[in-house]
Protein backbone atom coordinates (compact mmCIF):
# COMPACT_ATOMS: atom_id res chain seq x y z
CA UNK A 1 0.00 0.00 0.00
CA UNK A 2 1.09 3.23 -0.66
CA UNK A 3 0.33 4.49 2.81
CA UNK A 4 2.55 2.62 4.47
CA UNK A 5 5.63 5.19 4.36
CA UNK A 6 7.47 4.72 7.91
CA UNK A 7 8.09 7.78 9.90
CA UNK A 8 11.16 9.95 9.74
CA UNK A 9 12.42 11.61 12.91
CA UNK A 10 11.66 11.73 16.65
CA UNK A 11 8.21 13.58 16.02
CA UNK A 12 6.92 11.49 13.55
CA UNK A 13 7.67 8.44 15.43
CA UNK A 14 6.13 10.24 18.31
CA UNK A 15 2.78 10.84 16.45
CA UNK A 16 2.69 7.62 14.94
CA UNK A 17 2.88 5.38 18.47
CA UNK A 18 -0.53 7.98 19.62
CA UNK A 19 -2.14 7.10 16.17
CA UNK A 20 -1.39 3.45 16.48
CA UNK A 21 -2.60 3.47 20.17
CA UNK A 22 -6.25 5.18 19.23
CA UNK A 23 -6.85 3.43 15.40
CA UNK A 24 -8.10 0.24 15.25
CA UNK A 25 -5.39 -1.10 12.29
CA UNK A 26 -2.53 -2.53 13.11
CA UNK A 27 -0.48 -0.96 10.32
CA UNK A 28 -0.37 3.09 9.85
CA UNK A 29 2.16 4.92 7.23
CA UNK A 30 2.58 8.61 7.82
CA UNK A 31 1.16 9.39 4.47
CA UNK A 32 -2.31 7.38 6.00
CA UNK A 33 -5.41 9.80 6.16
CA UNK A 34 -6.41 10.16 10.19
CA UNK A 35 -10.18 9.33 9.28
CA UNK A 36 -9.97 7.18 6.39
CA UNK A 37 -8.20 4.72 8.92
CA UNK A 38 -11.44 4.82 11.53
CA UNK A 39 -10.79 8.23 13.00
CA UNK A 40 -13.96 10.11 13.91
CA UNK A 41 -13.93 13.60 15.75
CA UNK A 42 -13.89 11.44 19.24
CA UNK A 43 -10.79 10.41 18.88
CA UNK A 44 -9.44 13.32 17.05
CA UNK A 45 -10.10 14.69 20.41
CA UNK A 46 -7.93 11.83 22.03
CA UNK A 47 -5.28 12.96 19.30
CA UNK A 48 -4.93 16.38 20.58
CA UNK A 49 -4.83 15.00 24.26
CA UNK A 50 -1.74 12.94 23.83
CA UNK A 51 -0.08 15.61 21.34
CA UNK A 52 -0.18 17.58 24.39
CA UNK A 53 0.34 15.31 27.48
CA UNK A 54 3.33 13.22 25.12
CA UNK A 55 4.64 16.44 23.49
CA UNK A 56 3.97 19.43 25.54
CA UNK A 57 2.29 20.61 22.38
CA UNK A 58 -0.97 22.35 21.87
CA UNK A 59 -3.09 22.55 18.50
CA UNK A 60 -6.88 22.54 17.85
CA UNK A 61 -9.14 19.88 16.91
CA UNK A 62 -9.61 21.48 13.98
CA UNK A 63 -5.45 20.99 12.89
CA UNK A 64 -6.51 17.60 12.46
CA UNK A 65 -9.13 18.01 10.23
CA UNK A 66 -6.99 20.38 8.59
CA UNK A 67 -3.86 18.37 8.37
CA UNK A 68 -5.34 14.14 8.68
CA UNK A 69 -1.53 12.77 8.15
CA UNK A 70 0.98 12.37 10.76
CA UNK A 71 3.52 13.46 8.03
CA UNK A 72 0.92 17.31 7.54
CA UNK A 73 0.71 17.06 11.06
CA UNK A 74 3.85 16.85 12.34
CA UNK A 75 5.23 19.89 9.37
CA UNK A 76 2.19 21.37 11.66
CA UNK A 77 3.70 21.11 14.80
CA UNK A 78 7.64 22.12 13.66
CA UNK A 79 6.27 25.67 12.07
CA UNK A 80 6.69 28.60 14.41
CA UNK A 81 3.75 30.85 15.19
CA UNK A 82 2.33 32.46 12.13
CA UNK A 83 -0.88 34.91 11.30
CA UNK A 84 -2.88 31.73 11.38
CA UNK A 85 -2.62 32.06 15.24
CA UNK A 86 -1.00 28.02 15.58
CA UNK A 87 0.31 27.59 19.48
CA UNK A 88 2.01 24.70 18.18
CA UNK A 89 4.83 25.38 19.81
CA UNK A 90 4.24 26.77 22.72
CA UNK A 91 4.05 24.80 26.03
CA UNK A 92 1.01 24.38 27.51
CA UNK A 93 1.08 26.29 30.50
CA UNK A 94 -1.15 24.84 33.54
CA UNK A 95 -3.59 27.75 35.09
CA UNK A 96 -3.99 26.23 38.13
């Protein structure tokens, strides 16, 4: 299949092992859509949970939607802050 491209570099791998842990397939490339592989908006939620427990990264829900590969999403995650208002990089800062 052509979506089985392995992932390249620490962040990819990252991204991949959360993917792996919330799909139901046991084989994911990076190139894979999110929701062709049985993601619904559920567990895009999960997604953005672990990108920022695992990673100490915070996007939207939405990112996903916008970006369904862990290849889109993890050029996502390495851009600085732009106009498009992306905290990608920022730590997520507890209020409490």
């Amino acid at each position: 299949q052509e979506c089985l491209v392995a992932p390249q570099g620490e962040l990819e791998q990252s991204l991949h092992q959360i993917w792996l842990s919330l799909l139901p397939c046991e084989q994911l490339g990076v190139t894979c859509n999110f929701f062709a592989r049985g993601g619904h908006s559920l567990l895009a939620t999960q997604v953005v949970t672990q990108i920022r427990q695992q990673l100490n990264r915070e996007i939207a829900v939405k990112h996903l939607f916008e970006y369904p590969t862990i290849r889109g999403l993890s050029a996502l995650l390495k851009e600085p802050l732009n106009d498009k208002g992306y905290s990608a990089i920022e730590p997520v800062v507890d209020a409490h």
